[in-house]
N, C-alpha and C. Protein backbone atom coordinates (compact mmCIF):
# COMPACT_ATOMS: atom_id res chain seq x y z
N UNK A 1 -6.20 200.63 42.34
CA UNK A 1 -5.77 199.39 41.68
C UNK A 1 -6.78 199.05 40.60
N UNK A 2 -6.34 198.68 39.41
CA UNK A 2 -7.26 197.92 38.52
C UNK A 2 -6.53 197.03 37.79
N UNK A 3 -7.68 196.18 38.04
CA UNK A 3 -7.66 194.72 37.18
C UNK A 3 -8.11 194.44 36.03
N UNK A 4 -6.86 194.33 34.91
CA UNK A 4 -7.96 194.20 33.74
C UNK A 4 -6.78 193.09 32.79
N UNK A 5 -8.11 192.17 31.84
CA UNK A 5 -7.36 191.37 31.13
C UNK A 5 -6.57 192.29 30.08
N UNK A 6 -5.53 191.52 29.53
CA UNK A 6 -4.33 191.77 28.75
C UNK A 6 -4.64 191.16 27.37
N UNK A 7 -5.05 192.22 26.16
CA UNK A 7 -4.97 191.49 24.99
C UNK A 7 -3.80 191.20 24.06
N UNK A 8 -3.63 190.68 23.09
CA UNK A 8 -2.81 190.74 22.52
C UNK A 8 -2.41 192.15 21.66
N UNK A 9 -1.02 192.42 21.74
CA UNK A 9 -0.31 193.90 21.45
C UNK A 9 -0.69 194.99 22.97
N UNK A 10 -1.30 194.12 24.05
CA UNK A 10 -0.42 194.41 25.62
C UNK A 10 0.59 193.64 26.38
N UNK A 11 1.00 192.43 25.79
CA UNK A 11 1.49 191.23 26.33
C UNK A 11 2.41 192.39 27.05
N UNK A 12 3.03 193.12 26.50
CA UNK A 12 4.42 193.48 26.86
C UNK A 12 4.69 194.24 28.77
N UNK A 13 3.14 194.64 28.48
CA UNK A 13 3.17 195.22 29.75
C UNK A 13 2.80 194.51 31.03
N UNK A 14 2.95 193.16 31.38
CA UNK A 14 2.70 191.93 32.03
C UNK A 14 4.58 191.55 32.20
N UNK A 15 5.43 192.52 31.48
CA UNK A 15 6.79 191.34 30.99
C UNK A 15 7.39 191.81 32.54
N UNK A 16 7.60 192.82 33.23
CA UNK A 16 8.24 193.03 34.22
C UNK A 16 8.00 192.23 35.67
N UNK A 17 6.35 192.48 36.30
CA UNK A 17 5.81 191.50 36.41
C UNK A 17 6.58 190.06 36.74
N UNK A 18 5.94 189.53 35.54
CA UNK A 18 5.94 187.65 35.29
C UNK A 18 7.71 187.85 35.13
N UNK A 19 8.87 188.32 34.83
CA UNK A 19 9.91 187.93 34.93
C UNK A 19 10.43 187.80 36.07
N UNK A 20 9.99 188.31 37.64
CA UNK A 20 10.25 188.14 38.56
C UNK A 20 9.97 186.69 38.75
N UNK A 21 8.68 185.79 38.01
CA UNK A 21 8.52 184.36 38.35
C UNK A 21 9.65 183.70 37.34
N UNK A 22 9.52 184.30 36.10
CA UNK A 22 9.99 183.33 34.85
C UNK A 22 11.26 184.17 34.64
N UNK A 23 12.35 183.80 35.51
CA UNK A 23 13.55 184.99 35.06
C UNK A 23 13.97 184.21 33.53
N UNK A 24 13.59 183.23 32.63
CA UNK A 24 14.56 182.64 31.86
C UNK A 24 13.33 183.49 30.31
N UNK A 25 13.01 184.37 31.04
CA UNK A 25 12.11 185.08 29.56
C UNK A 25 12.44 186.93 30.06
N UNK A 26 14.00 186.77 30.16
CA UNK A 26 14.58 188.26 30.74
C UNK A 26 14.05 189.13 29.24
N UNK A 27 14.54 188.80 28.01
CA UNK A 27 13.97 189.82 27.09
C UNK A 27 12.63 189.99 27.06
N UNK A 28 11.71 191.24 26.79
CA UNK A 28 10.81 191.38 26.93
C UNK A 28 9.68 190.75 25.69
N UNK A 29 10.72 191.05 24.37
CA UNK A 29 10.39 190.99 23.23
C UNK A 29 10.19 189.14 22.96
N UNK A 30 11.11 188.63 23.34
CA UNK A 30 10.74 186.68 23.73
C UNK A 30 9.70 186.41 24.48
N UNK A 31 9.17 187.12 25.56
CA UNK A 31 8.53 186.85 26.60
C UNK A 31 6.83 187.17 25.51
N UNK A 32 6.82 188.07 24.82
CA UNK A 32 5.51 188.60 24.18
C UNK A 32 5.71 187.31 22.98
N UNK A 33 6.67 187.08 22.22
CA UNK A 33 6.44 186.34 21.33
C UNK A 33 6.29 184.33 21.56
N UNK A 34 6.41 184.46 22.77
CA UNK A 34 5.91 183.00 23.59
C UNK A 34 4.36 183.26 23.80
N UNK A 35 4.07 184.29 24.67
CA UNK A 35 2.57 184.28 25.18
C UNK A 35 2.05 184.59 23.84
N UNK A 36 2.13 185.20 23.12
CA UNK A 36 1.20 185.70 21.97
C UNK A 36 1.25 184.95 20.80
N UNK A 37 2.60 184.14 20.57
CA UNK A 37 2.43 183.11 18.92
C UNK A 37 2.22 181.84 19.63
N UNK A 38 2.67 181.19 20.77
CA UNK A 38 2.45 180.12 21.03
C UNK A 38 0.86 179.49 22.02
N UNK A 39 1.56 180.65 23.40
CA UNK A 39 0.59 180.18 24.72
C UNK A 39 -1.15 180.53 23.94
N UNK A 40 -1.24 182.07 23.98
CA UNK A 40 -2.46 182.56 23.20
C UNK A 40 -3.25 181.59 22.33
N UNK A 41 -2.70 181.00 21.44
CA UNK A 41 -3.87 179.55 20.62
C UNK A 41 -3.99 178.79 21.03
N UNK A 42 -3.14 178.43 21.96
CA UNK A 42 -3.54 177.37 23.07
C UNK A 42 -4.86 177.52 24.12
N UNK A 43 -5.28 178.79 24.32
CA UNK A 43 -6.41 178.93 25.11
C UNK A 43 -5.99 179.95 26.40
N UNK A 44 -4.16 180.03 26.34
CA UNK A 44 -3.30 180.98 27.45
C UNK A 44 -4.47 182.27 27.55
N UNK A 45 -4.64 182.84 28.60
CA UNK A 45 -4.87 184.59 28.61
C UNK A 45 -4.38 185.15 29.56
N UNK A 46 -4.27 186.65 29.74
CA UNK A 46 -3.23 187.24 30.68
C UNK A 46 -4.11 188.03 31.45
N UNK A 47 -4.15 188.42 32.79
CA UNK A 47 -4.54 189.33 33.36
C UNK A 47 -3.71 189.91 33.85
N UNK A 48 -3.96 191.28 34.36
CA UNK A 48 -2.89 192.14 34.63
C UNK A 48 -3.68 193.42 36.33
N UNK A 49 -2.96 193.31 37.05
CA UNK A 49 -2.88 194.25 38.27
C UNK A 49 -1.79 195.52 37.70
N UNK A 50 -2.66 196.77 38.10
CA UNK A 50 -1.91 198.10 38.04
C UNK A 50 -2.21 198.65 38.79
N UNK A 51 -1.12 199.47 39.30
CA UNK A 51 -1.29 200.48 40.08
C UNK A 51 -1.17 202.02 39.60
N UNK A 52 -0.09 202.84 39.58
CA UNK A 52 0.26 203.81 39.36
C UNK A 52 1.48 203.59 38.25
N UNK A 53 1.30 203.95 36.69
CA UNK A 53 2.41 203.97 35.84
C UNK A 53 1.54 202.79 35.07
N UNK A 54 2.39 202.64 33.86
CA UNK A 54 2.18 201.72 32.76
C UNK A 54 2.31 200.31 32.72
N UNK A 55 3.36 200.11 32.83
CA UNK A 55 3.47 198.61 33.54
C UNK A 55 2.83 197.93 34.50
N UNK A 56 2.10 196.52 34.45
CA UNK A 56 1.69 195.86 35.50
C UNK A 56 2.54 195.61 36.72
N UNK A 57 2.05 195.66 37.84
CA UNK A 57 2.38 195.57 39.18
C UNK A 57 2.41 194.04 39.29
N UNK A 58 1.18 193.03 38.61
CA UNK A 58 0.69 191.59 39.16
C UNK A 58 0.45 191.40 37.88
N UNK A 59 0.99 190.04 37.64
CA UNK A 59 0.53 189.68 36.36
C UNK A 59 0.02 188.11 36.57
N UNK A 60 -0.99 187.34 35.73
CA UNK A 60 -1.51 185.96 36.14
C UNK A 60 -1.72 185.43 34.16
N UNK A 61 -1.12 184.20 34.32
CA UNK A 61 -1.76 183.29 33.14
C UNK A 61 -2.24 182.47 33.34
N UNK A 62 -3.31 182.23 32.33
CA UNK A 62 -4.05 181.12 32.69
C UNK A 62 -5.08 180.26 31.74
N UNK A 63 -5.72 179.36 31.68
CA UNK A 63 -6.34 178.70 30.55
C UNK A 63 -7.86 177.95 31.04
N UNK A 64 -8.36 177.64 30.23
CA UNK A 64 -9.62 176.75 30.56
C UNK A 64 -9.35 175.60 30.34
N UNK A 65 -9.95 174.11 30.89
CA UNK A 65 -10.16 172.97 30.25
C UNK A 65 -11.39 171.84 30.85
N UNK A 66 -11.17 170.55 30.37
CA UNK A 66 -11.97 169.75 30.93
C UNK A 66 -10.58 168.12 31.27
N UNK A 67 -11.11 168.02 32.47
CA UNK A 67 -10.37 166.73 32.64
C UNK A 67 -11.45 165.97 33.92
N UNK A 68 -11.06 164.51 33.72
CA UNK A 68 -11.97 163.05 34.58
C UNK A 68 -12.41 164.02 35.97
N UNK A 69 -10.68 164.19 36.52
CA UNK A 69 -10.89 164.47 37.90
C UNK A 69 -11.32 165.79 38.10
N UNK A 70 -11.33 166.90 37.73
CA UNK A 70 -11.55 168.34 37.92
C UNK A 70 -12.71 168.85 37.31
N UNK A 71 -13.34 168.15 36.25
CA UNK A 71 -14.55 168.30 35.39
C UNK A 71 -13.99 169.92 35.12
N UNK A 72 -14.61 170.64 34.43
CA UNK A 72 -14.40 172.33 33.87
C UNK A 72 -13.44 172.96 34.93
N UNK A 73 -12.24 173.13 34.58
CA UNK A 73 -11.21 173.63 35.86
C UNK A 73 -10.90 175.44 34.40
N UNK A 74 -10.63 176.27 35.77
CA UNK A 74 -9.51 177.38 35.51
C UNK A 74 -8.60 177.15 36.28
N UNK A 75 -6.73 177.25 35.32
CA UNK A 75 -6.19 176.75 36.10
C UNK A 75 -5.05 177.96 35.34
N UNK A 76 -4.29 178.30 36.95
CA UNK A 76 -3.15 179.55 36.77
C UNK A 76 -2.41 179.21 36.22
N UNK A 77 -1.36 178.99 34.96
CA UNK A 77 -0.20 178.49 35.03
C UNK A 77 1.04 179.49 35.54
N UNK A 78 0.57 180.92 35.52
CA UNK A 78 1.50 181.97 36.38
C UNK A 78 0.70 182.98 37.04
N UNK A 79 1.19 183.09 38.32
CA UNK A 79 0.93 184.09 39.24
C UNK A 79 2.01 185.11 39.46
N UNK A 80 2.61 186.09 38.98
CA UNK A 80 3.43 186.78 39.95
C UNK A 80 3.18 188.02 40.06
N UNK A 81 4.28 188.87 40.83
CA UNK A 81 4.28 190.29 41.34
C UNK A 81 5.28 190.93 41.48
N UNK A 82 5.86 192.12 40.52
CA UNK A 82 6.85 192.59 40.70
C UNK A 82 7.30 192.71 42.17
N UNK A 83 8.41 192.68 42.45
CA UNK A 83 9.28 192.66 43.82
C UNK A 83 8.75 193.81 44.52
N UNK A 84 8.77 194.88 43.73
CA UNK A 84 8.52 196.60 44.38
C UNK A 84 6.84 196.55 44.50
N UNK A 85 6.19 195.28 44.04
CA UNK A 85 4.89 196.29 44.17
C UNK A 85 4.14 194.75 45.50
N UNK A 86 5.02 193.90 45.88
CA UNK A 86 4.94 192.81 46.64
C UNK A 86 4.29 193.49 48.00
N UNK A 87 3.22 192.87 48.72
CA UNK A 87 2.70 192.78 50.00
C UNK A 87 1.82 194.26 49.51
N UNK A 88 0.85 194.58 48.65
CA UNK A 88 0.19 195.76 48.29
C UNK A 88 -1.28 195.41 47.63
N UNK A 89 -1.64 193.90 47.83
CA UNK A 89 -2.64 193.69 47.70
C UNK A 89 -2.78 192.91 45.83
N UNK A 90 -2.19 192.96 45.66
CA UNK A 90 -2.47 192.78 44.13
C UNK A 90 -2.41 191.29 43.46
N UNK A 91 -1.41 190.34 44.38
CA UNK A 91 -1.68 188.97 44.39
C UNK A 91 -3.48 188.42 44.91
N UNK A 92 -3.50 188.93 46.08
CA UNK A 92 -5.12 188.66 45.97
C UNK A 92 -6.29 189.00 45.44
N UNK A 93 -5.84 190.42 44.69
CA UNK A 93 -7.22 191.19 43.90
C UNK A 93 -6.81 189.84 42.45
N UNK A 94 -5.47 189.79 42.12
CA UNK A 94 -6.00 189.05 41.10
C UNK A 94 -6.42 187.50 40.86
N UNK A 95 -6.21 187.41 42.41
CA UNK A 95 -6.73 186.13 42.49
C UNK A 95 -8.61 185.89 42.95
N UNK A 96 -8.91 186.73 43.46
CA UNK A 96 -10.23 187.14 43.47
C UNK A 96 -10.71 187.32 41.63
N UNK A 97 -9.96 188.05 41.30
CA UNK A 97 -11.05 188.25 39.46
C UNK A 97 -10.69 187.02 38.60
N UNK A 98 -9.62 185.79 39.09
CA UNK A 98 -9.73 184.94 38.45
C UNK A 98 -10.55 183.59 39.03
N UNK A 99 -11.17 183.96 40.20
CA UNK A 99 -12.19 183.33 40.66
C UNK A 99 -13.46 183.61 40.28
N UNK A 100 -13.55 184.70 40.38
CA UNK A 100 -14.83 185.16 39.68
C UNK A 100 -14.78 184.77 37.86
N UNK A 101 -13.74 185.16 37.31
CA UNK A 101 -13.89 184.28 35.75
C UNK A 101 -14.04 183.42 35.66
N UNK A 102 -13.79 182.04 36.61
CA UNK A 102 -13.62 180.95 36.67
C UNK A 102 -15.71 180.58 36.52
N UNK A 103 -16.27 181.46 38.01
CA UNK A 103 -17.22 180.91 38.10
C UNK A 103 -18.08 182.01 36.83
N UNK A 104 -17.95 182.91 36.40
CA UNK A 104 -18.10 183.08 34.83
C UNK A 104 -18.57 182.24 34.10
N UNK A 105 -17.48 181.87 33.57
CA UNK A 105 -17.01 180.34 32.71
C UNK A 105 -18.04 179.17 32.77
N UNK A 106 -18.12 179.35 34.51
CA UNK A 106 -19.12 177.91 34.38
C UNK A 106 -18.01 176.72 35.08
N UNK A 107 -17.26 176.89 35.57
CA UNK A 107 -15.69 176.01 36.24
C UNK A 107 -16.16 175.74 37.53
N UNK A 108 -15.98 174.30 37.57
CA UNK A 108 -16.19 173.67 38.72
C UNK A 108 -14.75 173.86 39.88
N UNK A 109 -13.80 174.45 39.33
CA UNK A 109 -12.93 174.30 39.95
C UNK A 109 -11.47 175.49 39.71
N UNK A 110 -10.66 175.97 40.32
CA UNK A 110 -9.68 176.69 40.11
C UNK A 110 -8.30 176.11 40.75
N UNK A 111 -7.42 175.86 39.76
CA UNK A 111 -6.46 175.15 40.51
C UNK A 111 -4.97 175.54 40.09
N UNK A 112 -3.76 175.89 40.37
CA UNK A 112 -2.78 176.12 40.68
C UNK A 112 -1.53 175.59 41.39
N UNK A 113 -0.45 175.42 40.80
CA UNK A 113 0.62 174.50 41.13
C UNK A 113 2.05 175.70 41.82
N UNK A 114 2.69 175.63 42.74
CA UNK A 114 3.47 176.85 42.97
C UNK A 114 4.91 175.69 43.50
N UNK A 115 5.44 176.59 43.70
CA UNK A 115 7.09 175.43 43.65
C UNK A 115 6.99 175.05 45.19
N UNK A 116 8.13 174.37 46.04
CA UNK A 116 7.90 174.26 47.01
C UNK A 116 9.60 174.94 47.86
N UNK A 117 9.79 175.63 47.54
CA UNK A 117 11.03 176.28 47.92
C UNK A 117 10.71 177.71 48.67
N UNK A 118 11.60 177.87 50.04
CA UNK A 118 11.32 178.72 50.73
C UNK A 118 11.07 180.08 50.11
N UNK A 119 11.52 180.33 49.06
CA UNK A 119 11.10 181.81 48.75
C UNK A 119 9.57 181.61 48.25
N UNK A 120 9.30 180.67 47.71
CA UNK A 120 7.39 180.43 47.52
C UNK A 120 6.97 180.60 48.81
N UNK A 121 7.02 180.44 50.32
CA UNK A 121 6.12 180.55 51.15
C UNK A 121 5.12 181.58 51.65
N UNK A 122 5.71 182.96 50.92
CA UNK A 122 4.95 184.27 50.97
C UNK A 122 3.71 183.58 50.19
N UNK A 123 3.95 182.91 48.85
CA UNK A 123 2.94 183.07 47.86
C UNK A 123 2.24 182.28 48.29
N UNK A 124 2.58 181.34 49.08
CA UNK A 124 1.69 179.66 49.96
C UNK A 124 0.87 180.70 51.34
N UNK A 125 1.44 181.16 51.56
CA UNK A 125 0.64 182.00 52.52
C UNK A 125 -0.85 182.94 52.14
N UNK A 126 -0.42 183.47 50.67
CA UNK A 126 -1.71 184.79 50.02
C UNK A 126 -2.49 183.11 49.30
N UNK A 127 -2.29 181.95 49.08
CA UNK A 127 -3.22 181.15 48.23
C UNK A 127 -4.10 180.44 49.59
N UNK A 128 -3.48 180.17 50.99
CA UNK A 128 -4.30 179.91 52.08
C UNK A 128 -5.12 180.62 52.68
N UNK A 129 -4.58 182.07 52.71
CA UNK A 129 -5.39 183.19 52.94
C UNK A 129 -7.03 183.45 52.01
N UNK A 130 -6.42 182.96 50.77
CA UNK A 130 -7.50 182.78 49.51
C UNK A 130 -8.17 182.07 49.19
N UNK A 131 -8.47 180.97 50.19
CA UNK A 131 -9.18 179.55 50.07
C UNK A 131 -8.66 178.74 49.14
N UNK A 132 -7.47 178.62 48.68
CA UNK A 132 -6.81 178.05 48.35
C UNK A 132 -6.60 176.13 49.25
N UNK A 133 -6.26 175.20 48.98
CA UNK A 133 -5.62 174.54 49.82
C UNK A 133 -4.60 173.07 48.99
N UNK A 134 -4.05 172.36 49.79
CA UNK A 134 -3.24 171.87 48.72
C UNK A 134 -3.99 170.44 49.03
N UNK A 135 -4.12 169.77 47.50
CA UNK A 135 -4.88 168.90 47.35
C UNK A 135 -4.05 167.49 46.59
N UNK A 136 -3.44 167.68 46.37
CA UNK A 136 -2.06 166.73 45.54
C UNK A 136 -0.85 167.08 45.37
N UNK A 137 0.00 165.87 45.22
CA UNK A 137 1.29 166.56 45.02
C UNK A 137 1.55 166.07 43.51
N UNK A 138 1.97 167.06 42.96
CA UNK A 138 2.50 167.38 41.53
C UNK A 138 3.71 166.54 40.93
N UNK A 139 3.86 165.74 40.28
CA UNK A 139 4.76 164.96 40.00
C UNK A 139 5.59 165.17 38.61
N UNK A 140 6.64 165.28 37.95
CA UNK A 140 7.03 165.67 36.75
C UNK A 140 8.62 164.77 36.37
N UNK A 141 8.94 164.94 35.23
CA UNK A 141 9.98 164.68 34.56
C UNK A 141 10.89 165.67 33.73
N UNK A 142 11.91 166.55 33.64
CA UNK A 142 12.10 166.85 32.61
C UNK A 142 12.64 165.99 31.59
N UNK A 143 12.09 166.07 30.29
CA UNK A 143 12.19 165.58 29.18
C UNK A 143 13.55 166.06 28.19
């Protein structure tokens, strides 16, 4: 297995991956031109789990910031794992190297939001396993 960040003109190989989380970025070619013209200047970066073949197995996004309550947080905005490469270790290796970037960085904190619907409970299970724990509940609107 190796873990390695995703620069820009690799986005593409993260797309199989993260569409298992984000099915509404099915083209591959939309999915690179979101993370790379938009998320990317925003502070977005990609890491990527592989196994055997070209394509990522685990893919994670994620950003830096500062806020009152979290002081210097790294925070996931995607975790996923292709279906075929699921229960093989690769949700936690990459959650291990984005802990370690975090404390890199200098981040007081690593934090992550996941849905609350029974097919998330595998992934509620590898973030408890990971010292993970749930600390608020997430509140939203769509606009």
């Amino acid at each position: 297995m190796e873990i390695r960040e995703l620069l820009e003109g690799e986005t593409g190989l993260a797309h199989a991956a993260m569409r298992a989380l984000r099915p509404a970025y099915g083209a591959e070619a939309e999915f690179v031109e979101r993370v790379d013209r938009v998320q990317r200047p925003e502070g977005y970066r990609l890491v990527a789990s592989f196994a055997a073949g070209r394509e990522a197995a685990a893919a994670a996004g994620f950003r830096t910031g500062h806020n009152l309550s979290w002081g210097r947080y790294l925070y996931v905005d995607d975790l996923s794992t292709a279906p075929d490469a699921r229960r093989q270790g690769h949700g936690a290796a990459l959650l291990r190297w984005l802990d370690a970037e975090a404390r890199r960085l200098g981040c007081d904190q690593l934090h992550l939001d996941s849905g609350t619907q029974p097919e998330r409970f595998a992934a509620h299970r590898l973030y408890y396993d990971e010292g993970l724990a749930i600390i608020a509940h997430h509140f939203a609107r769509v606009l």
